[in-house]
C-alpha atoms as a PDB file:
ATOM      1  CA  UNK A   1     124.635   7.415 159.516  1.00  0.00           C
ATOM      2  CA  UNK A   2     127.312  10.116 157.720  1.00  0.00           C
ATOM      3  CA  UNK A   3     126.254  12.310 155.371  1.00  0.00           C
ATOM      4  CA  UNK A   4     128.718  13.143 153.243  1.00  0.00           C
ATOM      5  CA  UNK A   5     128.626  17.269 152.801  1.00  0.00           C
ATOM      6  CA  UNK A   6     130.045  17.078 149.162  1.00  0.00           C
ATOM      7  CA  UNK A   7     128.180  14.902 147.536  1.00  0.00           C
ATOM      8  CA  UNK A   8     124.799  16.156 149.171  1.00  0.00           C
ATOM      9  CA  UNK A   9     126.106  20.160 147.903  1.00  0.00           C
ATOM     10  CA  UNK A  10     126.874  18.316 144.574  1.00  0.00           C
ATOM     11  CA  UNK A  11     123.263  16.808 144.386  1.00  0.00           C
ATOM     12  CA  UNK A  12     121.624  20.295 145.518  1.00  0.00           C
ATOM     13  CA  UNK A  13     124.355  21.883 142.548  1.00  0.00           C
ATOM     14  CA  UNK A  14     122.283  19.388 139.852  1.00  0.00           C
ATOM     15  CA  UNK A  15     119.174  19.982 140.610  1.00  0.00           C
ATOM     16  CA  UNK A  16     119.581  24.053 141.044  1.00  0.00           C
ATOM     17  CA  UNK A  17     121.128  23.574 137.260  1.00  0.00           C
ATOM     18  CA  UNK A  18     118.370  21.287 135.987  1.00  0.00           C
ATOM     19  CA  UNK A  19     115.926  23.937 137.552  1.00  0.00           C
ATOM     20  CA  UNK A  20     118.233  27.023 135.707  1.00  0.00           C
ATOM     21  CA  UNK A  21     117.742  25.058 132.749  1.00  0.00           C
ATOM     22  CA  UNK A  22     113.881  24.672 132.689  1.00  0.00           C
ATOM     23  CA  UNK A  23     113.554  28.542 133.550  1.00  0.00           C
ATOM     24  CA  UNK A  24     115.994  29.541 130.849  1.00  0.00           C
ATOM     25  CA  UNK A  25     113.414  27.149 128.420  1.00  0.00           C
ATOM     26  CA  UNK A  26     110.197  28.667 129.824  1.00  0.00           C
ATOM     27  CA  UNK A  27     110.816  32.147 130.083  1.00  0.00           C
ATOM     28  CA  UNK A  28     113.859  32.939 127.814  1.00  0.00           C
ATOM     29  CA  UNK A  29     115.299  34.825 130.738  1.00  0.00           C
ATOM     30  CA  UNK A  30     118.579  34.288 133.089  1.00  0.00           C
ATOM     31  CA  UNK A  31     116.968  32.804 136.411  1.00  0.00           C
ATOM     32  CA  UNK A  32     116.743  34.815 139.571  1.00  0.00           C
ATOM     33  CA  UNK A  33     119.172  33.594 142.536  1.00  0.00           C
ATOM     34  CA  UNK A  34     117.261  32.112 144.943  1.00  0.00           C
ATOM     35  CA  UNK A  35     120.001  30.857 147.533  1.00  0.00           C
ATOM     36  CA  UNK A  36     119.122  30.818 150.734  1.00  0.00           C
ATOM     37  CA  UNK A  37     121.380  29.199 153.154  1.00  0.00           C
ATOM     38  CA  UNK A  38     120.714  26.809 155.595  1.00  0.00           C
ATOM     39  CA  UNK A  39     122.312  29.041 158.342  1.00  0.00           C
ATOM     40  CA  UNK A  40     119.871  31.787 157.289  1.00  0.00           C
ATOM     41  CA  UNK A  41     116.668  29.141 156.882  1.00  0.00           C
ATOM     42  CA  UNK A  42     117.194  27.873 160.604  1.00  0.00           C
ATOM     43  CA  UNK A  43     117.661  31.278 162.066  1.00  0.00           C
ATOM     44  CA  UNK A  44     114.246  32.197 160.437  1.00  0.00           C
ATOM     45  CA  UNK A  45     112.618  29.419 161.851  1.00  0.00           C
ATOM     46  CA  UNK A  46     113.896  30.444 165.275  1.00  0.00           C
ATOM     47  CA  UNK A  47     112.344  33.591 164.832  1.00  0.00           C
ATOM     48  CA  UNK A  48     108.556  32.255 164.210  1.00  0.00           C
ATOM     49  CA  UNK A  49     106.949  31.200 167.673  1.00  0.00           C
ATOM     50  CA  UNK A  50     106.464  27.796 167.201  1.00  0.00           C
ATOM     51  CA  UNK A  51     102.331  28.533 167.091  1.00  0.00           C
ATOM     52  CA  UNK A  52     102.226  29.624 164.038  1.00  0.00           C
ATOM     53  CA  UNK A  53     103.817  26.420 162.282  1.00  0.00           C
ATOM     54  CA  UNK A  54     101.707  24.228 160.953  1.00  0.00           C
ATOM     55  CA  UNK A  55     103.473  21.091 162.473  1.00  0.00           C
ATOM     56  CA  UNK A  56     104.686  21.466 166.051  1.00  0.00           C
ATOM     57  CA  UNK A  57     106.415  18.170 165.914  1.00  0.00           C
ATOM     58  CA  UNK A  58     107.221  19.217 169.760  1.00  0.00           C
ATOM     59  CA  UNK A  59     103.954  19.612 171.067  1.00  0.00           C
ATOM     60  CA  UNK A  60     102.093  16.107 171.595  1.00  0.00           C
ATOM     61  CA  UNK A  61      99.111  15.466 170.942  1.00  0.00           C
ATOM     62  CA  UNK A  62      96.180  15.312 173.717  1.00  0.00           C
ATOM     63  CA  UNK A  63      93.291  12.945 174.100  1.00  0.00           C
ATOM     64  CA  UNK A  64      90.658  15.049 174.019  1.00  0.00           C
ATOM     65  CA  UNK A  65      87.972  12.172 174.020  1.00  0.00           C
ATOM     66  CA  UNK A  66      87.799  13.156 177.453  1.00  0.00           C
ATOM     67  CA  UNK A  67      86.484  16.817 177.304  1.00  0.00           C
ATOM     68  CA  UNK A  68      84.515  16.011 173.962  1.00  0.00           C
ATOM     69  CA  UNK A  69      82.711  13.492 176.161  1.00  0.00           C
ATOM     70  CA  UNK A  70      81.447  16.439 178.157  1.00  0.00           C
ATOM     71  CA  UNK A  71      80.212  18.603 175.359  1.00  0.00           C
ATOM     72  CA  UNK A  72      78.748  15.177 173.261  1.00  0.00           C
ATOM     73  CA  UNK A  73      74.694  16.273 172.927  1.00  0.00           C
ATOM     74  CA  UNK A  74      72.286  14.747 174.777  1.00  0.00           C
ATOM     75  CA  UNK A  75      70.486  13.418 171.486  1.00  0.00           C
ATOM     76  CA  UNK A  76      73.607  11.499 170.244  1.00  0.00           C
ATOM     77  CA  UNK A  77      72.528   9.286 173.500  1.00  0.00           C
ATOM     78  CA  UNK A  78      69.087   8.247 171.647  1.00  0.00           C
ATOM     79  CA  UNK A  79      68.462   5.189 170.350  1.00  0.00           C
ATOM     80  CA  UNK A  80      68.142   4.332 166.579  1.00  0.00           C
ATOM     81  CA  UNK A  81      64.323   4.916 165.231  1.00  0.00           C
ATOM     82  CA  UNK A  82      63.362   1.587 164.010  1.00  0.00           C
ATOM     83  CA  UNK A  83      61.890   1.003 160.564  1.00  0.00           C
ATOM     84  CA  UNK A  84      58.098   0.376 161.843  1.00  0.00           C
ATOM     85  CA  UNK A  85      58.324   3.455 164.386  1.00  0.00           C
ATOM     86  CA  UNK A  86      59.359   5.988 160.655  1.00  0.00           C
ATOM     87  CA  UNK A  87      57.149   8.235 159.480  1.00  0.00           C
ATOM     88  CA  UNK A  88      54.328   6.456 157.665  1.00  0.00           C
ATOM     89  CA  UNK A  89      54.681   6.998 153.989  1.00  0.00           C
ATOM     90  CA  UNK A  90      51.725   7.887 151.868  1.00  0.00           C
ATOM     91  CA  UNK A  91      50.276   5.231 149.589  1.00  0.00           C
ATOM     92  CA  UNK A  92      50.753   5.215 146.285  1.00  0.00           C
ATOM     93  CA  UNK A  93      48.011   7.011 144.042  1.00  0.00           C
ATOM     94  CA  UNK A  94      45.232   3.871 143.347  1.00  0.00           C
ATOM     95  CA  UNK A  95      44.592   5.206 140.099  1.00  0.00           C
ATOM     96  CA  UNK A  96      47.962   4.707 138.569  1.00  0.00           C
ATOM     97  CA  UNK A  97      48.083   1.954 135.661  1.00  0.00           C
ATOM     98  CA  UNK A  98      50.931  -0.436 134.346  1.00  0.00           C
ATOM     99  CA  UNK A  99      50.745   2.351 131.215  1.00  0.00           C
ATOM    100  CA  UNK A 100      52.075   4.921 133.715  1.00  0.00           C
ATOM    101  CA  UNK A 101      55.268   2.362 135.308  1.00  0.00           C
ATOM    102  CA  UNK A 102      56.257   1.918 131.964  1.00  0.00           C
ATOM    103  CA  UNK A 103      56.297   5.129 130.663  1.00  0.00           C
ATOM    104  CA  UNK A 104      58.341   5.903 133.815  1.00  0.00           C
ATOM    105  CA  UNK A 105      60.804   3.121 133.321  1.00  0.00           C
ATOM    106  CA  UNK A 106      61.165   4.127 129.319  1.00  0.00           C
ATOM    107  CA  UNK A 107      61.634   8.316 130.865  1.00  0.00           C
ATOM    108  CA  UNK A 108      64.336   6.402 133.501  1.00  0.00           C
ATOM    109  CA  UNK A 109      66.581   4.652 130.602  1.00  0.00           C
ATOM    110  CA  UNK A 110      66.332   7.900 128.511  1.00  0.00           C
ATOM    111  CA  UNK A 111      67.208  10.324 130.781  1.00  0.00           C
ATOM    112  CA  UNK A 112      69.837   7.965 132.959  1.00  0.00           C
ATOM    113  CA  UNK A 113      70.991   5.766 129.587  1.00  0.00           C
ATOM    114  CA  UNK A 114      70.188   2.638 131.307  1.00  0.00           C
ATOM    115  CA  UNK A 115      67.984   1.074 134.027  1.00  0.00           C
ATOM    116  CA  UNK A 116      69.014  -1.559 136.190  1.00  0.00           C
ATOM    117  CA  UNK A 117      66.160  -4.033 137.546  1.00  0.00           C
ATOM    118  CA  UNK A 118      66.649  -3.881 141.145  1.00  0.00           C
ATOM    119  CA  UNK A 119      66.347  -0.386 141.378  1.00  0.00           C
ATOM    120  CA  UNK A 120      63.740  -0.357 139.181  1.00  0.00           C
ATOM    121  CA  UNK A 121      61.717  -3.245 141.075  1.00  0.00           C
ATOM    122  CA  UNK A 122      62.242  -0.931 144.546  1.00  0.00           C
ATOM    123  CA  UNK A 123      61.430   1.866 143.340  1.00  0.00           C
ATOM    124  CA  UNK A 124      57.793   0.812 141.619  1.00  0.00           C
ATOM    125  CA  UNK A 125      56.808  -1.014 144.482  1.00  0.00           C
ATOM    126  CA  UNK A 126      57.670   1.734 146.909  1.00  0.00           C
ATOM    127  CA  UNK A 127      56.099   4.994 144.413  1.00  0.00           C
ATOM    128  CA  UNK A 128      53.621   3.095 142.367  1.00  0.00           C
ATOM    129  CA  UNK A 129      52.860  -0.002 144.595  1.00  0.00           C
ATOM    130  CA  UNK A 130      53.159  -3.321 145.516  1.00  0.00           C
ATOM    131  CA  UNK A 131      50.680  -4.780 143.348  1.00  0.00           C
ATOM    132  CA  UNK A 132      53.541  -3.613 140.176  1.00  0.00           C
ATOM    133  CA  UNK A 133      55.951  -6.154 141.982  1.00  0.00           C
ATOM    134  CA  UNK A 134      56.318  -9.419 142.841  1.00  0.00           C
ATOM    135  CA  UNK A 135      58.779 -11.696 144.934  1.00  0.00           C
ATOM    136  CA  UNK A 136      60.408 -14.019 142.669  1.00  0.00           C
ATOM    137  CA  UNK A 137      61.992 -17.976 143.175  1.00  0.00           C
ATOM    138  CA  UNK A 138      64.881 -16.005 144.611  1.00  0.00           C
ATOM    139  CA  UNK A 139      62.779 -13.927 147.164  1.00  0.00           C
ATOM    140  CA  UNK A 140      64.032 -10.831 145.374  1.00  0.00           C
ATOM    141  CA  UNK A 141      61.498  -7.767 143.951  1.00  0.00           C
ATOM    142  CA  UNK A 142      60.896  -8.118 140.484  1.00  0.00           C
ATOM    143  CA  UNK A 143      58.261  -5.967 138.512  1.00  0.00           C
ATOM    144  CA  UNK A 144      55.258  -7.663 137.476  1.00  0.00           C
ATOM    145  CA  UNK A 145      55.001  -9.841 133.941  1.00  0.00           C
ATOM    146  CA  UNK A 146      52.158  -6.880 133.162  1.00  0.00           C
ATOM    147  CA  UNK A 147      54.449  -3.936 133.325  1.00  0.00           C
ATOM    148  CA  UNK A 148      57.353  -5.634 131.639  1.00  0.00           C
ATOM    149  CA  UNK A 149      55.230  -6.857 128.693  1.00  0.00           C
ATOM    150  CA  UNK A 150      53.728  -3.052 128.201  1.00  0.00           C
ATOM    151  CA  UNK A 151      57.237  -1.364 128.460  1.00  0.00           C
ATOM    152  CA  UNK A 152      58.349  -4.005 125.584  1.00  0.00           C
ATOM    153  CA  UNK A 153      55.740  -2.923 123.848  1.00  0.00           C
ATOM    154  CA  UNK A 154      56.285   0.902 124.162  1.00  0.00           C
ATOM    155  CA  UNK A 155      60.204   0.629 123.858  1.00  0.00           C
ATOM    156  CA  UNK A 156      60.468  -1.940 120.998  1.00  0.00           C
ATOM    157  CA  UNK A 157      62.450  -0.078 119.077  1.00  0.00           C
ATOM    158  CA  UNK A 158      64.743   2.264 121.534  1.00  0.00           C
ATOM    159  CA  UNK A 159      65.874  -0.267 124.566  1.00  0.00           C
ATOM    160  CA  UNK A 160      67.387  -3.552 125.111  1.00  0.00           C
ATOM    161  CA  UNK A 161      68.090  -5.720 127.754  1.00  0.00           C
ATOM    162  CA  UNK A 162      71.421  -6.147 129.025  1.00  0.00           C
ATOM    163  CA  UNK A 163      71.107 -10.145 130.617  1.00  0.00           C
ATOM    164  CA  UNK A 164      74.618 -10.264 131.614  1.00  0.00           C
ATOM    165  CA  UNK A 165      74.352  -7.118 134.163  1.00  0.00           C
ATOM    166  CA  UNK A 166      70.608  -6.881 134.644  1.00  0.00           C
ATOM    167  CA  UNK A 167      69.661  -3.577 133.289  1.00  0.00           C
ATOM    168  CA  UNK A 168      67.638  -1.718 130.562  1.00  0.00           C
ATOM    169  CA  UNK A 169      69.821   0.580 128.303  1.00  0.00           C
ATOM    170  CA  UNK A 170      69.342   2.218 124.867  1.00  0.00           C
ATOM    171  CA  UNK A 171      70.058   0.650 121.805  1.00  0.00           C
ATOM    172  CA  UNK A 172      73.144   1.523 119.821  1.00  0.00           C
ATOM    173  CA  UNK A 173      73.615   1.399 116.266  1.00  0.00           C
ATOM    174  CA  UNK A 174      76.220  -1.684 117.084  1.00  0.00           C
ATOM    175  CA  UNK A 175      72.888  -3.893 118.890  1.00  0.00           C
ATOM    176  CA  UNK A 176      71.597  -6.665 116.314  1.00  0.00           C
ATOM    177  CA  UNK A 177      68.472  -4.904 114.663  1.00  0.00           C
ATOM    178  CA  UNK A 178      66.146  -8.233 115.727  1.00  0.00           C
ATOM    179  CA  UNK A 179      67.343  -8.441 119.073  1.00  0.00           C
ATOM    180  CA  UNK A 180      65.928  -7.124 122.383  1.00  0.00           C
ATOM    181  CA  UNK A 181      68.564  -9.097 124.437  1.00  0.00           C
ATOM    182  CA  UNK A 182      71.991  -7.899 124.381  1.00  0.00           C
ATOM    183  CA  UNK A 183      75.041  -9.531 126.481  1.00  0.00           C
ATOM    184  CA  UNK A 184      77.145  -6.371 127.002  1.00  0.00           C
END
């Protein structure tokens, strides 16, 4: 392929105006000449030993897998813990009520703007209990009838239901005033 030495000085001659021009623009002030030859660019780059570059395109690159195999920790070699071999978790406290899940899941929506119902099914039966939760017709966690019916009760007025996406948000003044349900 031939580069034609003209046109390319021509090219380099635009854009060194266009740049002159947005200088002039910004600054009000005749632009500083900033030429710098190729002859002088290549015998600078002679001069810097080619460590300090950042890209030695001359110097391949090694597989070190080799030597990192060496230095790998003996723990990396362990096998996975397994879920019943964790650290037991403590139970939940017994004396905890379907008042206190859902005055958490009414604190959840207003401090996060929403609530969606898997999280919130996970997260009851793993910090409140199992006995919030249930296993629906889909084998999925739900959260009890119980807790559902008192957090209706206690966010009447401040929460609806999104049934499209499956989460809890507050209302907005745009949410029909006799609605819980809401589709978006």
């Amino acid at each position: 392929m031939t580069v034609d030495n003209n046109s390319k000085s021509e090219e380099t001659n635009c854009i060194d105006d266009d740049l002159d021009h947005l200088l002039k623009e910004l600054n009000n002030e005749p632009p500083v000449e900033l030429d710098w030859p190729d002859v002088d660019l290549g015998k600078l780059l002679e001069e810097i030993p080619s460590t300090n570059l950042e890209h030695n395109f001359d110097c391949l690159e090694t597989d070190l897998s080799s030597l990192m195999q060496d230095l790998k920790p003996e723990w990396l070699d362990l096998e996975p813990i397994t879920k019943t071999e964790q650290m037991p978790r403590s139970a939940p406290d017994p004396n905890l009520t379907v008042k206190d899940v859902a005055a958490w899941m009414l604190s959840q929506v207003k401090s996060n703007r929403q609530l969606y119902q898997n999280y919130a099914a996970s997260y009851i039966e793993e910090h409140f209990g199992e006995h919030f939760t249930y296993l629906n017709e889909n084998q999925n966690p739900a959260i009890s009838k119980k807790v559902l019916e008192k957090f209706r009760n206690i966010s009447q007025t401040t929460v609806v239901w999104n049934r499209a996406e499956f989460y809890w948000r507050l209302r907005q003044p745009s949410d029909p005033i006799n609605y819980r349900q809401v589709s978006n």
